[in-house]
Structures are given as structure tokens and as C-alpha cells.
N, C-alpha and C. Protein backbone atom coordinates (compact mmCIF):
# COMPACT_ATOMS: atom_id res chain seq x y z
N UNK A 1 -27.24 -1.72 16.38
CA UNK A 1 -27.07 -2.80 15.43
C UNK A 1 -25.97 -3.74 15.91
N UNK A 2 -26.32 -5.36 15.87
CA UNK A 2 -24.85 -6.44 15.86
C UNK A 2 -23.82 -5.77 14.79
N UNK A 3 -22.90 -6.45 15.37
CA UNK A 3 -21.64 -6.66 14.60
C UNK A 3 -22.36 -7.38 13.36
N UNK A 4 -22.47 -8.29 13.89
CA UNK A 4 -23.34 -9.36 12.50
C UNK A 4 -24.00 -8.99 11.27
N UNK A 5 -25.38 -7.97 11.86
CA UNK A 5 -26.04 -7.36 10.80
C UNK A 5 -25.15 -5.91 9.98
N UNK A 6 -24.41 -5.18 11.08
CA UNK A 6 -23.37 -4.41 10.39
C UNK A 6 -22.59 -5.25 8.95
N UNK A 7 -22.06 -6.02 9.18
CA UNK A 7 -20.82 -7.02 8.43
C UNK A 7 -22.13 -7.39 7.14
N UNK A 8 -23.27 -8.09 7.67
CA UNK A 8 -23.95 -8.17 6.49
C UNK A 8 -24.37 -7.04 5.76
N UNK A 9 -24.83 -5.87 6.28
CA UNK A 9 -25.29 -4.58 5.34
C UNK A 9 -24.21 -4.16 4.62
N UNK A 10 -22.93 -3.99 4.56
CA UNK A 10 -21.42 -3.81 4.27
C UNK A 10 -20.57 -4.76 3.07
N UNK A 11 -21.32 -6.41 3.63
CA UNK A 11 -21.20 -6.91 2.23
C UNK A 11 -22.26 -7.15 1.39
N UNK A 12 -24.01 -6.37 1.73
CA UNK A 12 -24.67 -6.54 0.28
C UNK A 12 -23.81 -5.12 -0.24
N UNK A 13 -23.89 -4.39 0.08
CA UNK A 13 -22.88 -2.90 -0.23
C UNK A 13 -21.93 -3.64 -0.99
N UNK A 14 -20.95 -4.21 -0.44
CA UNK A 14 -19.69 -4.66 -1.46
C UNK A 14 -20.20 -5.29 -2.55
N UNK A 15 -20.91 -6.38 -2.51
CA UNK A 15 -21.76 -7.20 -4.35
C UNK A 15 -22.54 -6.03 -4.65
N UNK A 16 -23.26 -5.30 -4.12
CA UNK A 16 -24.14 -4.29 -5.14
C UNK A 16 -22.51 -3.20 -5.77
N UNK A 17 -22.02 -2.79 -5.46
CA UNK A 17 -20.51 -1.93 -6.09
C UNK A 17 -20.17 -3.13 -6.83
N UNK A 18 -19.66 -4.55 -7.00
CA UNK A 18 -18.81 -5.43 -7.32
C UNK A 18 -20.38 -5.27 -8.95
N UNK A 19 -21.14 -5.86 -8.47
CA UNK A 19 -22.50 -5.97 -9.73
C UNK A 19 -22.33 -4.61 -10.47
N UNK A 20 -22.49 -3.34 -10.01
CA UNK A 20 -22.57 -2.54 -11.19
C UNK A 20 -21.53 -2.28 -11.92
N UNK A 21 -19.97 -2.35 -11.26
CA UNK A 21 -18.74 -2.58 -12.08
C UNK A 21 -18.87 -3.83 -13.12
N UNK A 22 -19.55 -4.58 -12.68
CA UNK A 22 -19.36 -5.67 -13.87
C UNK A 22 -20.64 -5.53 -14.55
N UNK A 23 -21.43 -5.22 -14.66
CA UNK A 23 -22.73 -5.38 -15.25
C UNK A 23 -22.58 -4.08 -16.06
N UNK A 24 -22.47 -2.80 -15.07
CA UNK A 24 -23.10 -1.51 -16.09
C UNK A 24 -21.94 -0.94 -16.68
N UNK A 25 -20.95 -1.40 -16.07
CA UNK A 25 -19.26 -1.21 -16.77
C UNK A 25 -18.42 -1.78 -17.17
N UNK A 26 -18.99 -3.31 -17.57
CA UNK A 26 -17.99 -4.35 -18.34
C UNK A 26 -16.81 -4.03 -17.39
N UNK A 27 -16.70 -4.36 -16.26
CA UNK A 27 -15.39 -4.47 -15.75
C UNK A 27 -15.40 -6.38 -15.16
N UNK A 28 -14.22 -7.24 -15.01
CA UNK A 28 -14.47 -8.52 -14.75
C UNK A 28 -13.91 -8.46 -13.22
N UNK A 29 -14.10 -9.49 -13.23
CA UNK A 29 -13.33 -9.94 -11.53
C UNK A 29 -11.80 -9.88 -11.67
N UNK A 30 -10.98 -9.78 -12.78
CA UNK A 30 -9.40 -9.54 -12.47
C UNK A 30 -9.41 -8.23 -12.45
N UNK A 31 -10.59 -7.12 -13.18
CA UNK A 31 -10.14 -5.60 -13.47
C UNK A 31 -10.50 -5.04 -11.94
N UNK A 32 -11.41 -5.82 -10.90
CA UNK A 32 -12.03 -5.15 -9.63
C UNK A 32 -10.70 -5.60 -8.73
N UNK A 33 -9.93 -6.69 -8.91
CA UNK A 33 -8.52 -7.67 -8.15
C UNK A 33 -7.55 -6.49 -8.01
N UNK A 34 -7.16 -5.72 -9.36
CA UNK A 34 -6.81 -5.01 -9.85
C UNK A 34 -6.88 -3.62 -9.12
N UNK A 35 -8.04 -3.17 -9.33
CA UNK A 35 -8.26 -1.97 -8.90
C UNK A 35 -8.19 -2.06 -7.51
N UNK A 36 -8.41 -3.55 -6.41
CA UNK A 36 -8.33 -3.12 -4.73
C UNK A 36 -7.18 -3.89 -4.61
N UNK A 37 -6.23 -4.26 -5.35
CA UNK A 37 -4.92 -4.94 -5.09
C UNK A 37 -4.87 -6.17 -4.43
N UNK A 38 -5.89 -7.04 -4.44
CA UNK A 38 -5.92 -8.60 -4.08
C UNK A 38 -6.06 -9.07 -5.35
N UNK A 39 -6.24 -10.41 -4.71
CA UNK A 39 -6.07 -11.53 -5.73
C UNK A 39 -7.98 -11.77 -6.13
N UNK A 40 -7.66 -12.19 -8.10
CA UNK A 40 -9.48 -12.42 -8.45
C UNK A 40 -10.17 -13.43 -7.82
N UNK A 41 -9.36 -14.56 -6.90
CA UNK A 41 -10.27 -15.14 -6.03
C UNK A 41 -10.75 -14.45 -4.64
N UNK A 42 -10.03 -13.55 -4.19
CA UNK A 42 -10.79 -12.42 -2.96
C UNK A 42 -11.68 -11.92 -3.70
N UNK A 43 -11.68 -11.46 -4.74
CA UNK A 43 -12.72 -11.10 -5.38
C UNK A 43 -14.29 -11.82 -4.90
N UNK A 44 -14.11 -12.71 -5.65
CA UNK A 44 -14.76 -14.11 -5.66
C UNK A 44 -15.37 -14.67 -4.47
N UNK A 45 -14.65 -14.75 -3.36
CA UNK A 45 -14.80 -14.48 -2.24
C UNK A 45 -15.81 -13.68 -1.42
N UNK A 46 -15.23 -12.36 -1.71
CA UNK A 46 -15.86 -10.83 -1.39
C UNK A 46 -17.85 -10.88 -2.26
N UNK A 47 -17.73 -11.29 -3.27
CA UNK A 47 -19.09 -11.25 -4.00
C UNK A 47 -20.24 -12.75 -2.97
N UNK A 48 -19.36 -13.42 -2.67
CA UNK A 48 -20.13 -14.78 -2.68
C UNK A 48 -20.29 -14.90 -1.12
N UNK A 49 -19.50 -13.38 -0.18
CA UNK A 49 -19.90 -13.85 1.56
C UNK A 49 -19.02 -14.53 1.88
N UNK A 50 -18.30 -15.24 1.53
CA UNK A 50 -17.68 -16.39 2.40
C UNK A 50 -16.06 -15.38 2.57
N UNK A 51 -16.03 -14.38 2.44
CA UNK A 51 -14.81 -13.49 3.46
C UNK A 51 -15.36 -11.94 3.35
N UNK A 52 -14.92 -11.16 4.04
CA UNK A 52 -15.35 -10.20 5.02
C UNK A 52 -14.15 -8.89 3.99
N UNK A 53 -14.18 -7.63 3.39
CA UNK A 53 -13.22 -6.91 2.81
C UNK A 53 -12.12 -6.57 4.26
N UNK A 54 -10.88 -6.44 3.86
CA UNK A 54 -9.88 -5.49 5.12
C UNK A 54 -10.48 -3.91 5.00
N UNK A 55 -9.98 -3.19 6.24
CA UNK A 55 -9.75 -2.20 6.43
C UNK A 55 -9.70 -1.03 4.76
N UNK A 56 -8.48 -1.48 4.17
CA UNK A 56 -7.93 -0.92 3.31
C UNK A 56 -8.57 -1.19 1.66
N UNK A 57 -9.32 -2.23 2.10
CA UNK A 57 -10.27 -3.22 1.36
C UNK A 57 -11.42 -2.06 0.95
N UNK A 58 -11.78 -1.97 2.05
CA UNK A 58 -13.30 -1.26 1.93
C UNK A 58 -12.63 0.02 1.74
N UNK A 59 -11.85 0.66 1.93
CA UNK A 59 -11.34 1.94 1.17
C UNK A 59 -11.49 2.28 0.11
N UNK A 60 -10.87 1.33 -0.69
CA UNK A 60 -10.62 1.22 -2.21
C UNK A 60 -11.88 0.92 -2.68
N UNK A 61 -13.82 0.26 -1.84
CA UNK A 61 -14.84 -0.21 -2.19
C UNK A 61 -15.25 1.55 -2.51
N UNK A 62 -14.83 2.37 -1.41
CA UNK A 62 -15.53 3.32 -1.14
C UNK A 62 -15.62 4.68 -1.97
N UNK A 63 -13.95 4.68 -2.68
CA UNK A 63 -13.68 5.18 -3.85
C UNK A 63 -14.46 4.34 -5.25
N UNK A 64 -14.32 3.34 -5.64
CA UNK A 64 -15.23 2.90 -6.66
C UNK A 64 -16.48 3.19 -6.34
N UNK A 65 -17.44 3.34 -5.37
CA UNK A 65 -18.76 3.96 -4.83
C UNK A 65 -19.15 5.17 -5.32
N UNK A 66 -18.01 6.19 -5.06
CA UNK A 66 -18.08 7.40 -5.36
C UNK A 66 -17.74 7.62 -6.96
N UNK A 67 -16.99 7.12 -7.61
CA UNK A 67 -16.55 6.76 -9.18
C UNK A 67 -17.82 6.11 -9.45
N UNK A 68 -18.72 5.46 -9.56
CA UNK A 68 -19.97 4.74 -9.89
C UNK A 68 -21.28 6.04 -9.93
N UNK A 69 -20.70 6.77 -8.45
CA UNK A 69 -22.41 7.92 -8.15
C UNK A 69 -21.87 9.01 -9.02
N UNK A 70 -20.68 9.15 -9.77
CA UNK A 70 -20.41 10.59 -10.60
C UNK A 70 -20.51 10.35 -11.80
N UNK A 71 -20.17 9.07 -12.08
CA UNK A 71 -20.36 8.21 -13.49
C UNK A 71 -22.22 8.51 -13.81
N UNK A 72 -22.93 7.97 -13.09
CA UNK A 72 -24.43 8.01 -13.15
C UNK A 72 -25.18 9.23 -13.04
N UNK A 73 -24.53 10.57 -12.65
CA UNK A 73 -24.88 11.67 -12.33
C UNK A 73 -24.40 12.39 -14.01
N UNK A 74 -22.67 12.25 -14.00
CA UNK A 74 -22.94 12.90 -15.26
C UNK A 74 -23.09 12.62 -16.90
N UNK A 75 -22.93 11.02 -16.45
CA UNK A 75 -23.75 10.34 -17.89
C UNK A 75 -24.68 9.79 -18.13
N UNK A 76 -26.02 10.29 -19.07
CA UNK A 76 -27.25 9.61 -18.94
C UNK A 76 -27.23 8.14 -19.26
N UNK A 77 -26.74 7.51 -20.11
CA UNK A 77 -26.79 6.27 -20.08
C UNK A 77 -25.27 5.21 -19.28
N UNK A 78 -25.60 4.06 -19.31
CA UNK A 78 -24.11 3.33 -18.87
C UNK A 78 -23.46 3.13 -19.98
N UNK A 79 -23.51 3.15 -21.55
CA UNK A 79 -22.92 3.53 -22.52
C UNK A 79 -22.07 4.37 -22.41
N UNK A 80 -22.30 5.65 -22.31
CA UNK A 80 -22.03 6.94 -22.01
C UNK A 80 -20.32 6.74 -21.07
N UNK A 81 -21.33 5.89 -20.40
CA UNK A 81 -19.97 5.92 -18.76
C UNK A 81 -18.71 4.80 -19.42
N UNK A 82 -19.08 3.86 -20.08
CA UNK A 82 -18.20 2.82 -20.35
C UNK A 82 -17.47 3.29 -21.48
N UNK A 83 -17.87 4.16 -22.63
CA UNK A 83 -17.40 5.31 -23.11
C UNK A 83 -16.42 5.72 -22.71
N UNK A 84 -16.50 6.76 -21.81
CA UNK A 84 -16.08 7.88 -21.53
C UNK A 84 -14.74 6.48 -20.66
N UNK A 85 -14.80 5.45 -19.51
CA UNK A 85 -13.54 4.70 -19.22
C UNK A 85 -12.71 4.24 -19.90
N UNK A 86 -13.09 3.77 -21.47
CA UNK A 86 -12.18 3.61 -21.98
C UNK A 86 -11.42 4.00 -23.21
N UNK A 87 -11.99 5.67 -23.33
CA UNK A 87 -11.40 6.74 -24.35
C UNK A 87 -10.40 7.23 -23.24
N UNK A 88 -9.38 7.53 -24.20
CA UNK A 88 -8.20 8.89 -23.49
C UNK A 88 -8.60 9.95 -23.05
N UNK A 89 -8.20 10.42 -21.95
CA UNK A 89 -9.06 11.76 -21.36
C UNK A 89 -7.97 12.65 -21.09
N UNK A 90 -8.27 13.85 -21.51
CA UNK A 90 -6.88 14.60 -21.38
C UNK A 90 -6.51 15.59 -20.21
N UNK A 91 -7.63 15.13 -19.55
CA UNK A 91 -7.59 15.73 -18.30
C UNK A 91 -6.53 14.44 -17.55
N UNK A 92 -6.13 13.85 -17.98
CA UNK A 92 -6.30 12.29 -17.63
C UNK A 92 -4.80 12.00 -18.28
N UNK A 93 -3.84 13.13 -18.93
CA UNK A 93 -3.06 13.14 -19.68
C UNK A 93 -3.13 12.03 -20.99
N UNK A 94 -4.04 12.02 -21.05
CA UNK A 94 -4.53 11.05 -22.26
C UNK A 94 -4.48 9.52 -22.28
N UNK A 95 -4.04 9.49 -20.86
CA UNK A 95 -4.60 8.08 -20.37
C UNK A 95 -5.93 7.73 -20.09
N UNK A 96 -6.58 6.22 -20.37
CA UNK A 96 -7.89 6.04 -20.82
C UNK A 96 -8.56 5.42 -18.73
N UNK A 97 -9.61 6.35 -18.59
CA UNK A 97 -9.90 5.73 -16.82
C UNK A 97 -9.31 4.64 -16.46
N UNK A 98 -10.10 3.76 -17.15
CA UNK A 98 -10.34 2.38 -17.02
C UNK A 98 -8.61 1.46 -17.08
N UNK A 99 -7.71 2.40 -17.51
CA UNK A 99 -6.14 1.73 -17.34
C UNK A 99 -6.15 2.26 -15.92
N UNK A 100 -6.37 3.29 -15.16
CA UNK A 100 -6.16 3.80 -14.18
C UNK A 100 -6.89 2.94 -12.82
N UNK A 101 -8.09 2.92 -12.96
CA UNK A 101 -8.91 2.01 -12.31
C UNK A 101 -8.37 0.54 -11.99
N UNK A 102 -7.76 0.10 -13.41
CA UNK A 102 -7.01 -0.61 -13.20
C UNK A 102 -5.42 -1.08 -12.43
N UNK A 103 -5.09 0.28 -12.14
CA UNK A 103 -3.85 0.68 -11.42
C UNK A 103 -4.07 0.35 -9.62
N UNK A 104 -5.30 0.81 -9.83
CA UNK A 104 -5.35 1.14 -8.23
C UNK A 104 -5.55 2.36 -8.16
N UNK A 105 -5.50 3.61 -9.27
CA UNK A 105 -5.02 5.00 -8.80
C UNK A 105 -6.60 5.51 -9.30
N UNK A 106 -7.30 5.15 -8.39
CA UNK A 106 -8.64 5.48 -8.22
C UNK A 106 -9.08 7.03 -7.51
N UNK A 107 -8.14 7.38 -7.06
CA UNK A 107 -8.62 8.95 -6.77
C UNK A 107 -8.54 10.33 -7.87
N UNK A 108 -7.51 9.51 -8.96
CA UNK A 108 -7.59 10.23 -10.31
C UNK A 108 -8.59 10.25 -10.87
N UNK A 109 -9.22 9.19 -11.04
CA UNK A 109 -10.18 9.03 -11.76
C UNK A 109 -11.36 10.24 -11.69
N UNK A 110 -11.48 9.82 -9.66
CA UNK A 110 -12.79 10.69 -8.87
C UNK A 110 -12.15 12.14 -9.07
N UNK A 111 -10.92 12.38 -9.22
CA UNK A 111 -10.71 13.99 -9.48
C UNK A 111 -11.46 14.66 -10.97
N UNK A 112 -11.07 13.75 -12.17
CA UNK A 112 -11.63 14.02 -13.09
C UNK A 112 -13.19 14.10 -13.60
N UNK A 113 -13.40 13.30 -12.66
CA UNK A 113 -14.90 13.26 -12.65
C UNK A 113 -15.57 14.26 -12.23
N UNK A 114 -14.79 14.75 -10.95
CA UNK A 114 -15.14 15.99 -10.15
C UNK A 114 -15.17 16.96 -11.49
N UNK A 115 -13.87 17.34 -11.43
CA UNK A 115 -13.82 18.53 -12.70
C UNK A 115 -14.53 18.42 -13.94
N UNK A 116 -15.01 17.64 -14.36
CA UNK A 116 -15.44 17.26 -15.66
C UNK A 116 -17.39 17.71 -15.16
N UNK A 117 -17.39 17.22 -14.21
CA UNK A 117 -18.35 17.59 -13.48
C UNK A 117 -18.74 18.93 -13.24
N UNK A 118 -18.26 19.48 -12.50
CA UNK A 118 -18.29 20.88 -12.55
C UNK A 118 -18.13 21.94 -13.38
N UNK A 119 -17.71 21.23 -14.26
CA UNK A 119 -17.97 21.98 -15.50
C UNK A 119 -16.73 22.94 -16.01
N UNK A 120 -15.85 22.46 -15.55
CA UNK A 120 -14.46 23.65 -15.84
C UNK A 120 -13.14 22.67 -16.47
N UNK A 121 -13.57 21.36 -16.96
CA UNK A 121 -12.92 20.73 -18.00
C UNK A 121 -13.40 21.29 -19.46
N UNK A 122 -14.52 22.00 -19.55
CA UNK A 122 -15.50 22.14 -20.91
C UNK A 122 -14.82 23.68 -21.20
């Protein structure tokens, strides 16, 4: 594969993650700014092609990826999931995901999900 077609398969990847955060999880373009630590016009940017994510960029894509496939695995509807981000979770010390997501501290999230998942939060 080009460089070229790589960079393009990578950013429909980035708008398809950027679309279901905002569509199936009411999240906006400052809460995604937020969660990968740029500014809501990289955002903006990042959805529309006209710039490319960093290194550290697509990190933070790759964790929301994985937070999106555990969300859909263990809640049947996107209700369910948008729910469950912005109730207190006490696995979560009773902080609500979706403040966290908003932090940046996106591997908490995927921990709880894990456990909640597996079934040994219940």
C-alpha cells in the first residue's frame, strides 16, 4: 500500500470514531478536543481531511476505538451506553465516564469497561 492510501484508510478510521462519538454518544467537537488534548478546530480539521492526526493523536483515536467496541458489546442499545457515560460509576469512584473522557484519562474508562465486562464489577 502508498503512504497515500495508508493516510486515507486512517483518516476514514478517524471520522468513522469522531461520527459515532458524536452521533451514538452525544459527545461534540470540544468534548473529542478534550479527550485528545488539541484544540476543537483540529478537531474540525481531523473530521474534514484537510490535516493528518500526530503520533500521540492517533493514540488517544485508538483508546476511544476500543471505549466505543466495549460500549457496543456490553450495551444493547446506544441509550444504554450514553447512560451508563454520564451516571457515577463506582468503580469509577463515583465519577461519571464521560467527565473522564473528558480529561483525557481514557484508559480508566477502558479499565472499567473491562471489569464491568467481565463480569466481576456485578
Amino acid at each position: 500500500m502508498t503512504d497515500a492510501l495508508v493516510k486515507e484508510l486512517e483518516l476514514k478510521a478517524v471520522r468513522s470514531t469522531f461520527n459515532k462519538f458524536m452521533k451514538g454518544y452525544k459527545l461534540d467537537n470540544a468534548d473529542l478536543a478534550a479527550a485528545l488534548k488539541v484544540d476543537r478546530r483540529t478537531i474540525q480539521r481531523y473530521r474534514s481531511g484537510d490535516s493528518y492526526p500526530t503520533r500521540r493523536v492517533r493514540n488517544g483515536l485508538v483508546d476511544l476505538r476500543e471505549i466505543s467496541i466495549l460500549l457496543d458489546e456490553i450495551f444493547k442499545t446506544p441509550d444504554g451506553a450514553v447512560r451508563w457515560l454520564n451516571s457515577p460509576v463506582p468503580l469509577l469512584m463515583g465519577r461519571r465516564p464521560i467527565d473522564l473522557i473528558q480529561k483525557g484519562k481514557l484508559e480508566e474508562v477502558i479499565s472499567a469497561l473491562e471489569t464491568y465486562e467481565s463480569g466481576a464489577f456485578l
